[in-house]
N, C-alpha and C. Protein backbone atom coordinates (compact mmCIF):
# COMPACT_ATOMS: atom_id res chain seq x y z
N UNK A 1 74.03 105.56 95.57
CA UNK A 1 73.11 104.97 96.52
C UNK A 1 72.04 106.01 96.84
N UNK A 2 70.77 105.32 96.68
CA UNK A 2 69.83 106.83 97.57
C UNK A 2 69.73 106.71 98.68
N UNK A 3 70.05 107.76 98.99
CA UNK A 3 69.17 108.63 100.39
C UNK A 3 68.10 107.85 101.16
N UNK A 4 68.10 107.23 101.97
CA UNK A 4 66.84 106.79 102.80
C UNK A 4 66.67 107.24 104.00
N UNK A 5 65.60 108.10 104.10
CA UNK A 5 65.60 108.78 105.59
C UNK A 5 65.37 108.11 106.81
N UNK A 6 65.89 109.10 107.92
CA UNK A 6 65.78 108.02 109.14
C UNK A 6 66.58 106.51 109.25
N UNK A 7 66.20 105.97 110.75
CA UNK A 7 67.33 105.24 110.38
C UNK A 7 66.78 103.68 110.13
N UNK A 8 65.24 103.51 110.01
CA UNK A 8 64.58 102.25 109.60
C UNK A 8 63.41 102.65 109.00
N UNK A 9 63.32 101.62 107.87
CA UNK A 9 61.80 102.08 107.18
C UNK A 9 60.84 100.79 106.97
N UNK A 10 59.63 100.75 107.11
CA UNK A 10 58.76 99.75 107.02
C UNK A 10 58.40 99.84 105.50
N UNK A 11 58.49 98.88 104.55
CA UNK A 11 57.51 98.89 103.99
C UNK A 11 56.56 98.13 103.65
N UNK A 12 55.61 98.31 102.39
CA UNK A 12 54.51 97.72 102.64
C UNK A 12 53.83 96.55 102.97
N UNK A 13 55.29 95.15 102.52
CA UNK A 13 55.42 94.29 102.12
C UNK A 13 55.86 94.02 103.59
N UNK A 14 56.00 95.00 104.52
CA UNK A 14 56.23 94.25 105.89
C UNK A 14 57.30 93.97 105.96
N UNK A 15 58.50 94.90 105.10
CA UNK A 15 60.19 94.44 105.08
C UNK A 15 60.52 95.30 105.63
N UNK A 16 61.55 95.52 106.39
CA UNK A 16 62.01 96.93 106.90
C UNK A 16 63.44 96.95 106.40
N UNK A 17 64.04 98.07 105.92
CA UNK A 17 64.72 98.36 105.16
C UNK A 17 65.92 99.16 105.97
N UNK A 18 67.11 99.47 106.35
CA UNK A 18 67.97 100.21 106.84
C UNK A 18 67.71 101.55 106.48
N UNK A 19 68.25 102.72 107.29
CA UNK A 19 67.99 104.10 106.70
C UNK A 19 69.41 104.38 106.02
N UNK A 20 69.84 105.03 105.48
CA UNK A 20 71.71 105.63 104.86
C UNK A 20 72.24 105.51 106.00
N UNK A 21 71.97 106.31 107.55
CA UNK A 21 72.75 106.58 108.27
C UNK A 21 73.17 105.37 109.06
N UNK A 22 72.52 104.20 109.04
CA UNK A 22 73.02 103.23 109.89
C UNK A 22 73.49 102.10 108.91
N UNK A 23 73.34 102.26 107.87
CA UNK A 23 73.54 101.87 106.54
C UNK A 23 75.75 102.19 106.59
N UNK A 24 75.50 103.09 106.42
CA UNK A 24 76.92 103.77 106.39
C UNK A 24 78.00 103.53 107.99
N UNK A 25 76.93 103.60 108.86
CA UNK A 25 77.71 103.40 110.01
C UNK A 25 78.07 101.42 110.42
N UNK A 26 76.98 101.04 109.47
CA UNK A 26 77.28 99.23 109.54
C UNK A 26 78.35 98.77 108.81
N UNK A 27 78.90 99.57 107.46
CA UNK A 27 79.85 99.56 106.76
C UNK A 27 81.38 100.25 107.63
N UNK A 28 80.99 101.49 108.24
CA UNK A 28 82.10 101.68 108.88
C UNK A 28 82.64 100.49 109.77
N UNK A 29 82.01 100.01 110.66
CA UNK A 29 82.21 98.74 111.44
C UNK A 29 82.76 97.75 111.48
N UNK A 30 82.16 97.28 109.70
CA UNK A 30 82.65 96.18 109.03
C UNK A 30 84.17 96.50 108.51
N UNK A 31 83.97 97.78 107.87
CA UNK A 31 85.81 98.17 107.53
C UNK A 31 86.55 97.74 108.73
N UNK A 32 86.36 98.73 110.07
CA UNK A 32 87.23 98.50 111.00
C UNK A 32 88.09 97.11 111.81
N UNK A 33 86.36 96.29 111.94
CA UNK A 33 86.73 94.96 111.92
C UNK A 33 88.06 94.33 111.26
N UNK A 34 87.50 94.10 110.02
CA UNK A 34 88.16 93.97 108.62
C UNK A 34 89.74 94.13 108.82
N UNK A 35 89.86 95.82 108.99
CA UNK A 35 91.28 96.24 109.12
C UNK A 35 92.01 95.76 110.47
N UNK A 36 91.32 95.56 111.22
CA UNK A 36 91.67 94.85 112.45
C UNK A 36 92.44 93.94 112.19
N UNK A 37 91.68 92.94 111.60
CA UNK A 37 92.12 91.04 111.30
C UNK A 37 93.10 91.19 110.51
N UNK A 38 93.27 91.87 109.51
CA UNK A 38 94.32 92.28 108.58
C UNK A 38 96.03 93.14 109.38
N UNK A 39 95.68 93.68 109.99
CA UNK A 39 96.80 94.13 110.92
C UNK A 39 97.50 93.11 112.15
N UNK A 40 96.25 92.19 112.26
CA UNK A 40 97.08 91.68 113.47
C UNK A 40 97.90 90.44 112.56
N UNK A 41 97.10 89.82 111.30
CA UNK A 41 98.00 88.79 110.49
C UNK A 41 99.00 89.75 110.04
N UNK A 42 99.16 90.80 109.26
CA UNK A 42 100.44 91.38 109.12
C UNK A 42 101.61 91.43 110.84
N UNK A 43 100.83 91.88 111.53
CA UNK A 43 102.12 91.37 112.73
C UNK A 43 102.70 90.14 113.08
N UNK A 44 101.53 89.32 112.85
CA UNK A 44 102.21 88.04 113.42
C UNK A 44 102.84 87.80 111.89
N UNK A 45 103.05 88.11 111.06
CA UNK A 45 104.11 87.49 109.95
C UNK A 45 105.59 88.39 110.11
N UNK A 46 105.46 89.58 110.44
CA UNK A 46 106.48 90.38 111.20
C UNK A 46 107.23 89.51 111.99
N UNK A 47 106.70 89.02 112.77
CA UNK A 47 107.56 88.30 113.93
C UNK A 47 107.79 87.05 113.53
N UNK A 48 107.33 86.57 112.64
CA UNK A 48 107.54 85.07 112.29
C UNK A 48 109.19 85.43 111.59
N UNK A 49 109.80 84.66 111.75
CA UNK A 49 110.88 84.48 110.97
C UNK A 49 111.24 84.06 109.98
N UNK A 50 111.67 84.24 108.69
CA UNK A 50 111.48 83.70 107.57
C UNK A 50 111.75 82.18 107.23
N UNK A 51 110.95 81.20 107.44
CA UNK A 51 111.71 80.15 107.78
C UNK A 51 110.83 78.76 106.91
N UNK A 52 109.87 79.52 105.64
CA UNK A 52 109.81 78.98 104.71
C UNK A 52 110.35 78.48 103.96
N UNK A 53 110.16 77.02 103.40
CA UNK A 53 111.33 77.52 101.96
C UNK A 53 110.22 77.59 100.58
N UNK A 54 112.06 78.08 99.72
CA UNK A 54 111.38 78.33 98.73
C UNK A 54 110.85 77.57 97.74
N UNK A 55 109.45 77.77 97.09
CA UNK A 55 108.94 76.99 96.39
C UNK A 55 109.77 76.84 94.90
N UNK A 56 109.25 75.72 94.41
CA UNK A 56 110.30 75.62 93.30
C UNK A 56 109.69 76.28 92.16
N UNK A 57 110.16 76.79 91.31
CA UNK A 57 109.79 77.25 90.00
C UNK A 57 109.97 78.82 90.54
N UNK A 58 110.45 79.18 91.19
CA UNK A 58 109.88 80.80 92.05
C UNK A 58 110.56 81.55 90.80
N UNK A 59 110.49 82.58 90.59
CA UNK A 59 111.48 83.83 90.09
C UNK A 59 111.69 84.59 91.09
N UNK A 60 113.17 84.91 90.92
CA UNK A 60 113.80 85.69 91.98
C UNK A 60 114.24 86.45 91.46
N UNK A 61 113.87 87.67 92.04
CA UNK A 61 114.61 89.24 91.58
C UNK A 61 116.02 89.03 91.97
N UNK A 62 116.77 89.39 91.23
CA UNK A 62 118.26 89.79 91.66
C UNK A 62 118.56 90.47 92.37
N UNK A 63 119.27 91.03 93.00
CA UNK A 63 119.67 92.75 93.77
C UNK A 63 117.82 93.44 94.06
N UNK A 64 116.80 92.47 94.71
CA UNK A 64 115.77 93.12 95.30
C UNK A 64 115.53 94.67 95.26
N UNK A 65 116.32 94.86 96.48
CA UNK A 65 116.67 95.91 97.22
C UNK A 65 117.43 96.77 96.67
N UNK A 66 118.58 96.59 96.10
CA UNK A 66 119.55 97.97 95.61
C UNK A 66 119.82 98.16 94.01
N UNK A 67 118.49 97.25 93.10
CA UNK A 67 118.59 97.82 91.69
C UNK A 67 117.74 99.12 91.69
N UNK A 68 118.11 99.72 90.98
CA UNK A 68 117.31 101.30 90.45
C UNK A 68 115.77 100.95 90.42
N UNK A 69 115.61 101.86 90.73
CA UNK A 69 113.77 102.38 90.71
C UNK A 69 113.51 103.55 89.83
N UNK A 70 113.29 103.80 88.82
CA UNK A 70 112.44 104.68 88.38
C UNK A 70 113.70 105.78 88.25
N UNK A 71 113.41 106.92 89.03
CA UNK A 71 114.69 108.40 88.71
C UNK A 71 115.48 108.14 89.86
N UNK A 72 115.16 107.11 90.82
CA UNK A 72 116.10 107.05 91.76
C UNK A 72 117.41 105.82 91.87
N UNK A 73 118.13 106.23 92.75
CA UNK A 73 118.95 104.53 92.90
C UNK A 73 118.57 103.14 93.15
N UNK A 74 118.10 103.02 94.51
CA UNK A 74 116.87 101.74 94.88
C UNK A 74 115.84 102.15 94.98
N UNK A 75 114.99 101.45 95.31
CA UNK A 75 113.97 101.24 96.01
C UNK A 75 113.47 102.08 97.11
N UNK A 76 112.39 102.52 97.14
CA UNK A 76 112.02 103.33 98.05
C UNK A 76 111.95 103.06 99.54
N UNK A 77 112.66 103.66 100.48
CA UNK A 77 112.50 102.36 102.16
C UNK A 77 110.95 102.34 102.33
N UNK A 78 109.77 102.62 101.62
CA UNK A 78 108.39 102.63 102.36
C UNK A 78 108.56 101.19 101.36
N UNK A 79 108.80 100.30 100.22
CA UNK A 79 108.67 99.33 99.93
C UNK A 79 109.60 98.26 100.35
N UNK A 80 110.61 98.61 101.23
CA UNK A 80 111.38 97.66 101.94
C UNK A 80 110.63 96.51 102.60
N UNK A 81 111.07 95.56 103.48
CA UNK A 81 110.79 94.89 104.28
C UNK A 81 110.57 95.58 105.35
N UNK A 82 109.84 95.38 106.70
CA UNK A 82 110.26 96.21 107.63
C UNK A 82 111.39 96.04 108.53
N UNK A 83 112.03 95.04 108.59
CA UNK A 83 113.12 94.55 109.36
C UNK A 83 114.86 95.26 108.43
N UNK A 84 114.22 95.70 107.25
CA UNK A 84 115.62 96.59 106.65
C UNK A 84 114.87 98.17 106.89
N UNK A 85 114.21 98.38 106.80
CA UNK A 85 113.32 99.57 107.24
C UNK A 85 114.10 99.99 109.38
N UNK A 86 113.84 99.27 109.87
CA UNK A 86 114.17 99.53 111.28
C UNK A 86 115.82 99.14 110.99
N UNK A 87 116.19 98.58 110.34
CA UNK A 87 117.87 98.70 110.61
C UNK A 87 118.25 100.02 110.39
N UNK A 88 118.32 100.49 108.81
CA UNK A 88 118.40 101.40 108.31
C UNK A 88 117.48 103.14 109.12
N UNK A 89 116.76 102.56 109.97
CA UNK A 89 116.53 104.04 110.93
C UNK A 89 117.52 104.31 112.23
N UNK A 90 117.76 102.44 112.52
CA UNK A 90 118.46 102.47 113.98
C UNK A 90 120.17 103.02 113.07
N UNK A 91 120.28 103.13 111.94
CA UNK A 91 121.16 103.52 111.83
C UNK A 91 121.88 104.86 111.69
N UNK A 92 120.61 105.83 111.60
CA UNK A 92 120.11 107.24 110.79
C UNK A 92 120.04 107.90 112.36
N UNK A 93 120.30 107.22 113.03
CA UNK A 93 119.33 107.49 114.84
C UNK A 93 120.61 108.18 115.33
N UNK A 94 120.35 109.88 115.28
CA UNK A 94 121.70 110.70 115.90
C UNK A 94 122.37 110.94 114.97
N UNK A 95 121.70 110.90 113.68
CA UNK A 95 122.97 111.58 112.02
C UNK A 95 121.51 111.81 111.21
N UNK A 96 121.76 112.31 110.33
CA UNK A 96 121.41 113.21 109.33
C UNK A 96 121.24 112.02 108.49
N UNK A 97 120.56 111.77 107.28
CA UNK A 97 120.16 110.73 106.40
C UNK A 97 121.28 110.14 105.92
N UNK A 98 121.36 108.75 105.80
CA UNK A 98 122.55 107.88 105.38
C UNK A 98 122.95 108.01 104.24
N UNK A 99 124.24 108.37 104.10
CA UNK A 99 124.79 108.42 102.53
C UNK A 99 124.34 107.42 101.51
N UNK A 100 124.54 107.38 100.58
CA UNK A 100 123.42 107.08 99.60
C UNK A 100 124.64 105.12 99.44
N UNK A 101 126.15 105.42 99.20
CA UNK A 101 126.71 104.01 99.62
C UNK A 101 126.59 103.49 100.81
N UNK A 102 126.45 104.16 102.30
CA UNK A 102 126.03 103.46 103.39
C UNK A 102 125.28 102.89 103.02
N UNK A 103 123.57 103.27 102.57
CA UNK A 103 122.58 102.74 102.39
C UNK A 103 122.67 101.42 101.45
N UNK A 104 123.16 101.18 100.62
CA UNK A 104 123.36 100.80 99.64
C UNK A 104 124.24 99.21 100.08
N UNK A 105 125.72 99.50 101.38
CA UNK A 105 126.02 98.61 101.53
C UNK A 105 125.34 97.84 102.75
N UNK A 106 124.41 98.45 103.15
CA UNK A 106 123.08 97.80 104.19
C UNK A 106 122.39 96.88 103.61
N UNK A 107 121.86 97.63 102.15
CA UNK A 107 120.79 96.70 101.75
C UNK A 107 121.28 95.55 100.64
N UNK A 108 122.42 95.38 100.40
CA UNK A 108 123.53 94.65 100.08
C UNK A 108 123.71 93.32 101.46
N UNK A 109 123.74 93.84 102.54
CA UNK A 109 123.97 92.80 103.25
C UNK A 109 122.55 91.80 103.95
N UNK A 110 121.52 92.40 103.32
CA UNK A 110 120.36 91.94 103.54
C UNK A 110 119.79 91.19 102.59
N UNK A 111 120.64 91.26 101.22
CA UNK A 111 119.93 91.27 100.15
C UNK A 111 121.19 89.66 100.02
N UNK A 112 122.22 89.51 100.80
CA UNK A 112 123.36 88.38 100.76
C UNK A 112 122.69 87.34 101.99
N UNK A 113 121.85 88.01 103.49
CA UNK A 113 121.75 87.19 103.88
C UNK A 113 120.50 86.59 103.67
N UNK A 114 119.66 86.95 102.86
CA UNK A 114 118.12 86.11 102.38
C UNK A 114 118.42 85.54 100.85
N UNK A 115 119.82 85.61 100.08
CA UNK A 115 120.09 84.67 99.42
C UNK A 115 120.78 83.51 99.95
N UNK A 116 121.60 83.84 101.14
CA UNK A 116 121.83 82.43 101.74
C UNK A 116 120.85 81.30 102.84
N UNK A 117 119.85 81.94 103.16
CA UNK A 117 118.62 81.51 103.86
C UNK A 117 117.81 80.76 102.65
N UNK A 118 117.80 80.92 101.55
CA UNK A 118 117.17 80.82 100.21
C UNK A 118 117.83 79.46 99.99
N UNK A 119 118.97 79.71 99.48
CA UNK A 119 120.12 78.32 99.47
C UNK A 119 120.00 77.46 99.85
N UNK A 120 120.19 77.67 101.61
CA UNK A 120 119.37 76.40 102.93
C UNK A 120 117.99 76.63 102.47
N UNK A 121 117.17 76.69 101.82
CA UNK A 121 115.59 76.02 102.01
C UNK A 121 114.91 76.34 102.99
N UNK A 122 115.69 77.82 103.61
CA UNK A 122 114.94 78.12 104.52
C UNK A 122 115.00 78.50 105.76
N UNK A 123 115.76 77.21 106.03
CA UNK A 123 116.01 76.46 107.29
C UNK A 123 117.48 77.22 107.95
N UNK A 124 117.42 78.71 108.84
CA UNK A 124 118.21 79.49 109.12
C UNK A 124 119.11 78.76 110.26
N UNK A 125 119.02 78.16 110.57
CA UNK A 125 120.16 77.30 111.80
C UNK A 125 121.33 76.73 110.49
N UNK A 126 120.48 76.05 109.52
CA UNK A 126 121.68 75.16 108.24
C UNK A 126 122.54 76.52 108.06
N UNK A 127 121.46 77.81 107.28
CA UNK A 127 122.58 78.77 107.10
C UNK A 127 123.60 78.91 107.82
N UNK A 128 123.18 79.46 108.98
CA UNK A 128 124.24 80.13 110.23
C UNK A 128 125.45 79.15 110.23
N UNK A 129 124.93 77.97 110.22
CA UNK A 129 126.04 76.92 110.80
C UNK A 129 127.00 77.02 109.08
N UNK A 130 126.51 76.88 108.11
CA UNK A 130 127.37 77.00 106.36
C UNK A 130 128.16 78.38 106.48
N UNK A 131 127.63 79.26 107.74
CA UNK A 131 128.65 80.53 107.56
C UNK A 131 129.78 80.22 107.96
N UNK A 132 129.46 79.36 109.37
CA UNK A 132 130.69 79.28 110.35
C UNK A 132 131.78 78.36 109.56
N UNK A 133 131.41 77.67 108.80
CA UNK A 133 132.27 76.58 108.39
C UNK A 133 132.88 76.96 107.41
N UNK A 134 132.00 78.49 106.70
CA UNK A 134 133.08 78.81 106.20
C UNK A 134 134.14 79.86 106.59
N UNK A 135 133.81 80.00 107.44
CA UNK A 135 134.72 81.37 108.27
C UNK A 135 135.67 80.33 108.94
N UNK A 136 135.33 79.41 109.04
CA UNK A 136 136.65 78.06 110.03
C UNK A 136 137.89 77.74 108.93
N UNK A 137 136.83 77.05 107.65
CA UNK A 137 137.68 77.14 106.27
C UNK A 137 138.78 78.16 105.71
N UNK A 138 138.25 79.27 105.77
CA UNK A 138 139.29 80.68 105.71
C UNK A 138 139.84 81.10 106.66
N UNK A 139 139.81 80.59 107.98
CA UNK A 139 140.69 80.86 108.99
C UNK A 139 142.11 79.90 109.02
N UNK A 140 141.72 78.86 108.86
CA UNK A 140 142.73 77.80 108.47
C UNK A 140 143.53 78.25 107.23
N UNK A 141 142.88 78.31 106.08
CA UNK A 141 143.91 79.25 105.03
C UNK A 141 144.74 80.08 105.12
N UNK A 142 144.08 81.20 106.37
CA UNK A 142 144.89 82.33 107.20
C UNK A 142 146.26 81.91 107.56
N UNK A 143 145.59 80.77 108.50
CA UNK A 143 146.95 80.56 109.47
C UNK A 143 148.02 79.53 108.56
N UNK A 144 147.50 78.95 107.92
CA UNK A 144 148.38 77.57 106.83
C UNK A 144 149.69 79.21 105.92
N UNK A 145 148.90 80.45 105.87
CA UNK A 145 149.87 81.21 105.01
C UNK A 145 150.48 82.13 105.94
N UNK A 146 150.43 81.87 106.84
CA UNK A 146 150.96 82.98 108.10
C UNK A 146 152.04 81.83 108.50
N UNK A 147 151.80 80.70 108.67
CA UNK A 147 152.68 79.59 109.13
C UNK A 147 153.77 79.40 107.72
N UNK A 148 153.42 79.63 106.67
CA UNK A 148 154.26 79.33 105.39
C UNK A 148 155.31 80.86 105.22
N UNK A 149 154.91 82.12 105.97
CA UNK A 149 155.84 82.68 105.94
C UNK A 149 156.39 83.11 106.94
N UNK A 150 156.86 82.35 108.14
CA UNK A 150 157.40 82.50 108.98
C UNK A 150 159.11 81.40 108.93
């Protein structure tokens, strides 16, 4: 870009032209703006709850979260979600960095409950309630073999 001195120029044609410096400072503006609108839609999807469903034809990564990356085991936590990102600190909170299977069976249980949210279509009340019924199901099994050896 050249150089235009000052911070407005007339020319002949009776156009007036921006100088660099307000040139550059109209662009800063516009970034900030910009990054503004962009931060506050990244929050409000933060707080939204995942409660899309999924479109059909999707491809789905397997094990997201805890297949290998590159020279490491998973995934790096700066490419996490942020909601396994804040578990995994509230967990680190008063210890020294999480063993590498802690970590591992965290993002394992994150990685089980957005395949069963996936399942339901979405719709996290269907999940919750398909857990209970099956935790009612295997409780009854419990007691049907606790009652068979008594």
């Amino acid at each position: 870009m050249e150089k235009r001195p000052g911070r407005f120029e007339v020319d002949i044609g009776k156009t007036m032209r921006v100088g660099t410096d307000i040139y550059r400072e109209i662009i800063k503006k516009m970034l900030s703006v910009h990054i503004a609108t962009m931060e506050r839609k990244m929050r409000a999807c933060q707080r939204c709850p995942p409660r899309c469903p999924v479109l059909p034809k999707q491809d789905i990564e397997e094990h997201p979260y805890t297949k290998p990356y590159k020279e490491e085991p998973f995934i790096p936590r700066k490419m996490l979600p942020s909601y396994i990102q804040l578990k995994l600190a509230r967990q680190e909170k008063g210890k020294t960095k999480l063993r590498t299977e802690e970590e591992a069976k965290t993002r394992e249980e994150y990685e089980a409950i957005e395949a069963k949210i996936r399942e339901h279509k979405g719709v996290i009340s269907a999940a919750k309630q398909a857990e209970k019924d099956v935790r009612a199901v295997l409780q009854a099994q419990i007691n049907s073999l606790a009652g068979a050896r008594r």
